[in-house]
Protein backbone atom coordinates (compact mmCIF):
# COMPACT_ATOMS: atom_id res chain seq x y z
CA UNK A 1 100.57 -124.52 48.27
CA UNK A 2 98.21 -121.69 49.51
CA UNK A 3 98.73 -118.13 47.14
CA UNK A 4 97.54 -115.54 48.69
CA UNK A 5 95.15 -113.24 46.72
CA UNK A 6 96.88 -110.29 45.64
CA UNK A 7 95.21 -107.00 47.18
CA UNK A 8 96.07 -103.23 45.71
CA UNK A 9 95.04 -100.34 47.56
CA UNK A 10 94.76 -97.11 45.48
CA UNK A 11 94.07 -93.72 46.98
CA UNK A 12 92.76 -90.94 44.49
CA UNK A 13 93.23 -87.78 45.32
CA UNK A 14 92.80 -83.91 44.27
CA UNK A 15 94.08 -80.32 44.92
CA UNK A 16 91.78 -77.63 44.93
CA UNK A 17 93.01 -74.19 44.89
CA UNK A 18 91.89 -71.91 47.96
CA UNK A 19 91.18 -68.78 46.46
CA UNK A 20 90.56 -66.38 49.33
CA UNK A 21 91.00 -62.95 47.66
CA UNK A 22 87.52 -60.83 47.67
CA UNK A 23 86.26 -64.00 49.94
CA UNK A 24 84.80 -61.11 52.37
CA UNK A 25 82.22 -59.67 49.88
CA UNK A 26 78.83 -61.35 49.14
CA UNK A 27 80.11 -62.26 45.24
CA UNK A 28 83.11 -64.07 46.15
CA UNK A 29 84.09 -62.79 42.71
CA UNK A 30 87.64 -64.17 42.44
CA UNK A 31 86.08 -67.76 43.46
CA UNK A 32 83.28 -67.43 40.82
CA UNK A 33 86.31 -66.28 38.23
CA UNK A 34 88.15 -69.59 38.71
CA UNK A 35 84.90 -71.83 38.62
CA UNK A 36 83.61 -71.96 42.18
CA UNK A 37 80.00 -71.11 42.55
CA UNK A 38 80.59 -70.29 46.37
CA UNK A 39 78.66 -66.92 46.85
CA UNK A 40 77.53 -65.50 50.18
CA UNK A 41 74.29 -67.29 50.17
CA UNK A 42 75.37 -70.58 48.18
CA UNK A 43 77.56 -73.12 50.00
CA UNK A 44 80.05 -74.46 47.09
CA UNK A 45 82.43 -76.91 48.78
CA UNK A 46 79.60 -79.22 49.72
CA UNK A 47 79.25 -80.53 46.37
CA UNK A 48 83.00 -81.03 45.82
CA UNK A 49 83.38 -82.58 48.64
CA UNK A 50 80.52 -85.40 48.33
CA UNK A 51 82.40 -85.77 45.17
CA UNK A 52 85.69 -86.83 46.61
CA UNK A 53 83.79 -88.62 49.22
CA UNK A 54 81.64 -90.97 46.85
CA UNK A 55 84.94 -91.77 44.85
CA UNK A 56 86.47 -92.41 47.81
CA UNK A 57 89.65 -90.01 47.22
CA UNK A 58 91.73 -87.40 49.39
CA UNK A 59 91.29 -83.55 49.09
CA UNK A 60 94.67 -81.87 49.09
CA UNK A 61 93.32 -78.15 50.21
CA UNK A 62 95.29 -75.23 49.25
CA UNK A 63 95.72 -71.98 51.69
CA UNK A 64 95.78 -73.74 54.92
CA UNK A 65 98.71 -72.27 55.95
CA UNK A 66 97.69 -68.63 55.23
CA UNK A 67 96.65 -66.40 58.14
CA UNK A 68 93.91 -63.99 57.45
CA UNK A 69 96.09 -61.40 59.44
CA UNK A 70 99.24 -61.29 56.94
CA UNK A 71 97.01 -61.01 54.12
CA UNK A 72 95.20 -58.08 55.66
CA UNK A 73 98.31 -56.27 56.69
CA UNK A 74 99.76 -56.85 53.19
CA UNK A 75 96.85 -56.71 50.82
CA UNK A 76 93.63 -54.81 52.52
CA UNK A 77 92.21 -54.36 49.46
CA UNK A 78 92.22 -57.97 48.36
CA UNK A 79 89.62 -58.10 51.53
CA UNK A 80 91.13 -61.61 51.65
CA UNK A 81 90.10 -64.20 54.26
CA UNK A 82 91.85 -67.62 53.84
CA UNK A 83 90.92 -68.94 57.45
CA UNK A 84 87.51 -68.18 56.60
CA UNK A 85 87.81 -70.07 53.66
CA UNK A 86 89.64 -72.71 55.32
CA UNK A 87 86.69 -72.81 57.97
CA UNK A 88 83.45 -73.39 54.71
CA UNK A 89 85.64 -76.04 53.49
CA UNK A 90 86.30 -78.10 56.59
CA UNK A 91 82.21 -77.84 57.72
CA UNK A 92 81.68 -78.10 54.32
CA UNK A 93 83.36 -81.32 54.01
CA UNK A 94 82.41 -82.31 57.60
CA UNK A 95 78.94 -83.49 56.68
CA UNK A 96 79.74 -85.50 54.23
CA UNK A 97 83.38 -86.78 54.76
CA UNK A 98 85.70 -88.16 57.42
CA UNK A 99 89.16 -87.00 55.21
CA UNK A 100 89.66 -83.79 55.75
C-alpha cells in the first residue's frame, strides 16, 4: 500500500491600512502618524512589500476602492489622494512582488 505524503499549503497574509489623508503634501503627516515613513522623497511601501514577498504572504491593501474625486468633493482640506496612494503601493510592490 502506497500513502501518499501529506502536503499543507499555508498562505500568510496582512492588511495594511491606506492612509491617504494629507497624502498630497511633501510630509505625508497622517502616514508618518500611524508608522509609515513614506514622505515625498522616501518611497515606504518598498520595504513592506519585500517583506511580504520574502515570507511569501498576501497583502490585503486598504483604500482601493476610494476615488480621489469623492474625497476631494467631501473633504478638500484632508488634501486626500487614495488613488495616488493606491498607485506608490502597486509600483511599489511591482518590483519586488508578483501578488498584488
Amino acid at each position: 500500500m502506497l500513502i501518499e505524503p501529506f502536503v499543507c499549503l499555508s498562505i500568510f497574509g496582512n492588511q495594511l491600512s491606506g492612509i491617504h489623508w494629507w497624502y498630497k503634501t511633501a510630509s505625508h503627516a497622517a502616514e508618518l502618524t500611524a508608522g509609515f515613513y513614506n514622505s515625498s522623497n522616501r518611497d515606504g511601501y518598498g520595504p513592506i512589500a519585500a517583506m511580504f514577498k520574502k515570507h511569501d504572504a498576501a497583502l490585503n491593501f486598504t483604500c482601493v476602492e476610494l476615488r480621489t474625486l469623492d474625497q476631494h468633493e467631501d473633504f478638500p482640506e484632508a488634501l486626500a489622494d487614495p488613488e495616488g496612494l493606491v498607485w506608490q503601493v502597486k509600483t511599489s510592490s511591482t518590483y519586488t512582488s508578483d501578488w498584488l
